[in-house]
Every structure is written in structure tokens, then in C-alpha cells.
C-alpha atoms as a PDB file:
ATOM      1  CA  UNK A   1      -3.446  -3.822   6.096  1.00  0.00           C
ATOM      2  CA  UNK A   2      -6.650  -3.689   4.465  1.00  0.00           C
ATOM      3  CA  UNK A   3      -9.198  -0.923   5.214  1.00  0.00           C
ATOM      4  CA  UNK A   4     -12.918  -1.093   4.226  1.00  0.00           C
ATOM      5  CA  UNK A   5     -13.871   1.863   2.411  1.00  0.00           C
ATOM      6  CA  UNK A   6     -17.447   1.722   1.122  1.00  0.00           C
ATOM      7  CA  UNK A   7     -19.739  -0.443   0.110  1.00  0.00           C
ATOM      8  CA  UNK A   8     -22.125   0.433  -3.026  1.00  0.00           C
ATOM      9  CA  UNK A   9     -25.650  -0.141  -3.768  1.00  0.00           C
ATOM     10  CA  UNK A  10     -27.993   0.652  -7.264  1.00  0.00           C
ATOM     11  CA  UNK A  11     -30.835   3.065  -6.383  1.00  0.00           C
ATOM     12  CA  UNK A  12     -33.717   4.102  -8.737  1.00  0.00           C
ATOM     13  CA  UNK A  13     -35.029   7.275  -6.479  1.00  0.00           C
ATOM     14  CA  UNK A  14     -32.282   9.218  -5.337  1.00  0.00           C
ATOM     15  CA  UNK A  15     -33.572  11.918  -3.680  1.00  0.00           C
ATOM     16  CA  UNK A  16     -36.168   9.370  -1.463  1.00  0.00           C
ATOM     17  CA  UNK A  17     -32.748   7.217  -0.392  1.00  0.00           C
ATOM     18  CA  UNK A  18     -30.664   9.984   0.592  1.00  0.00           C
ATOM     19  CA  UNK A  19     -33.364  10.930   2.687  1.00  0.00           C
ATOM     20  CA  UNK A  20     -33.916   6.840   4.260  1.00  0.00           C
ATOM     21  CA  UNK A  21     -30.378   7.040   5.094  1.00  0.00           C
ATOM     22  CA  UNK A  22     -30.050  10.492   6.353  1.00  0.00           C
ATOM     23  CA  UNK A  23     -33.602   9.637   8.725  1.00  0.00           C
ATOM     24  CA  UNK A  24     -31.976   5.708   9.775  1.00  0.00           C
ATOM     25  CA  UNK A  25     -28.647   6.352   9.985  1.00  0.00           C
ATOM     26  CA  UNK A  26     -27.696  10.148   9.858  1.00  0.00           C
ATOM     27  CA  UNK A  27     -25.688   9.878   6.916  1.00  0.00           C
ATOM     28  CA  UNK A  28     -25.138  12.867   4.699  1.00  0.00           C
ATOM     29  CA  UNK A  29     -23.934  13.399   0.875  1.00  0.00           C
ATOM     30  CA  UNK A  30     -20.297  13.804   1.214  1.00  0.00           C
ATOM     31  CA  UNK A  31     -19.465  13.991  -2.556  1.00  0.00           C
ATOM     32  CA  UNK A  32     -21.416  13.658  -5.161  1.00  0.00           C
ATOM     33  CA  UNK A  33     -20.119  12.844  -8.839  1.00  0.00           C
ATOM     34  CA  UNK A  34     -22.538  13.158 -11.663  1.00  0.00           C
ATOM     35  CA  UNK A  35     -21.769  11.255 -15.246  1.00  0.00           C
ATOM     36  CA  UNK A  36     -23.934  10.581 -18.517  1.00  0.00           C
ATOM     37  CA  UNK A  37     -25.201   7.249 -17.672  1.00  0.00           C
ATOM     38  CA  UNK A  38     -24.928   7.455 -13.813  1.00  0.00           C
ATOM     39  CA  UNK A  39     -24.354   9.437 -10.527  1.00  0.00           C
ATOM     40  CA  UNK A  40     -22.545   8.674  -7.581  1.00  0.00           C
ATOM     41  CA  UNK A  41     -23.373   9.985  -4.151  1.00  0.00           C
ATOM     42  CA  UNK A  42     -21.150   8.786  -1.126  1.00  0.00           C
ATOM     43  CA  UNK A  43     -23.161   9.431   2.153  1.00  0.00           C
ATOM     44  CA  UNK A  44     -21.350   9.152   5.424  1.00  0.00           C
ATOM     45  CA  UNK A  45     -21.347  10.375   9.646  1.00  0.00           C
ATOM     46  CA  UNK A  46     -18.731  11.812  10.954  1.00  0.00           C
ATOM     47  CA  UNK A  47     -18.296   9.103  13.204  1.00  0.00           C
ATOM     48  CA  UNK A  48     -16.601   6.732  10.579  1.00  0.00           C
ATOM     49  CA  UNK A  49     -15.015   7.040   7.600  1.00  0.00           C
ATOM     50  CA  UNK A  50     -16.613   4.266   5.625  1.00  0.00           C
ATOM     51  CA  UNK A  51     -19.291   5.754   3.480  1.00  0.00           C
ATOM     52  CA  UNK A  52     -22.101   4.210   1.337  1.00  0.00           C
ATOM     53  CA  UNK A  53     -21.773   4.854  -2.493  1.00  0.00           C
ATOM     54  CA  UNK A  54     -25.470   5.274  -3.995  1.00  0.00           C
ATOM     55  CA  UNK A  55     -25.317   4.115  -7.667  1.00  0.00           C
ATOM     56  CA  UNK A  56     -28.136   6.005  -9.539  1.00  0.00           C
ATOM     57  CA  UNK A  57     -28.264   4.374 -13.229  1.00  0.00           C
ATOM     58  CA  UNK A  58     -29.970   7.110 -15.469  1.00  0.00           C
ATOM     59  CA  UNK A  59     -31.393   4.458 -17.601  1.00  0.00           C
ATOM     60  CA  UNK A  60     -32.969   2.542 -14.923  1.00  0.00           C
ATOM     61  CA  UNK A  61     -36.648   2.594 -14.873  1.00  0.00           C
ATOM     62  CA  UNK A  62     -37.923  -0.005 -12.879  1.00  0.00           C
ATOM     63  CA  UNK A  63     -36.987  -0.652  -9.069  1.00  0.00           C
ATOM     64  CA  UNK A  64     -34.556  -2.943  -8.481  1.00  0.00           C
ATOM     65  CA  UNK A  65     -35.232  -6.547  -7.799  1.00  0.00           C
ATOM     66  CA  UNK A  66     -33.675  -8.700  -4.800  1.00  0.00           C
ATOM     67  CA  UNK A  67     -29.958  -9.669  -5.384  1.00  0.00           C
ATOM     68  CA  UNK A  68     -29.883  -7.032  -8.677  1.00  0.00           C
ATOM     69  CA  UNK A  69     -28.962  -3.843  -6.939  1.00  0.00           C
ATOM     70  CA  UNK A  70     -26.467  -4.543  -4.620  1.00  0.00           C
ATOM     71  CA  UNK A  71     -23.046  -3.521  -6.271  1.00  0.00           C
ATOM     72  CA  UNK A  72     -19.639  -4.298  -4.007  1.00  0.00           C
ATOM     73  CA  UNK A  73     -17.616  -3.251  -1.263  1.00  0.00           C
ATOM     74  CA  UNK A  74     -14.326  -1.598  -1.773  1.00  0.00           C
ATOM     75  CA  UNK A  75     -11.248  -2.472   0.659  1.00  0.00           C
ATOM     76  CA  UNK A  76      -8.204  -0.362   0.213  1.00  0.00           C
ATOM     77  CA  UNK A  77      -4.787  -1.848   0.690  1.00  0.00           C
ATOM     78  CA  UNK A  78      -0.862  -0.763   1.149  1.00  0.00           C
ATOM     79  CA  UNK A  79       0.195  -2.737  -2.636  1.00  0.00           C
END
């Protein structure tokens, strides 16, 4: 059985989307994983286990446009 685990999205200001998504949809940074060229911050409730992955490209410097920021959604399965 497949289970949906997150679905990720490219953000240019961190701080001001943790704080959208904490404000719309009470979700929190649950673990946060910081490389050269990128961070990662999963935000979830503890009503569901599905989280949102923010992609934070350290290279970026312009917002992102319409259909370029949107990343995938990540199933996991038994094989």
C-alpha cells in the first residue's frame, strides 16, 4: 500500500513561508536539514502525518515564477 508522505515546494523567503503556513494552516518546522546549496524544512500538525517539505535554494535570488517552484510529492511503498 502506498502512503503519501509529503509533498515539496521551492521557496525564496523562508522565514516569511514558515510563518504563511504556520498562520493558514498551523503547521510547524518538524525537522529542519541545512546543506551548502539548500535547506530543507518539513512543516507539519499533529493531526496528520503528511508534512510539507520547503525547498530553500541558497542560490535563488529571484521569486519563483508559476509552474517553476513546485517540486514533487513523495509516496512511500512496502517494495
Amino acid at each position: 500500500m502506498a502512503k503519501a508522505i509529503h509533498s515539496m515546494i521551492r521557496v525564496l523567503d523562508e522565514a516569511r513561508s514558515v510563518e504563511f503556513y504556520d498562520k493558514a494552516f498551523g503547521l510547524k518546522s518538524a525537522d529542519r536539514l541545512d546543506f551548502d546549496a539548500f535547506t530543507l524544512n518539513y512543516l507539519r500538525n499533529d493531526d496528520a502525518d503528511f508534512e510539507l517539505e520547503l525547498t530553500i535554494n541558497k542560490d535563488q535570488t529571484e521569486p519563483y515564477n508559476l509552474g517553476d517552484g513546485y517540486g514533487h510529492v513523495a509516496f512511500c511503498v512496502d517494495d
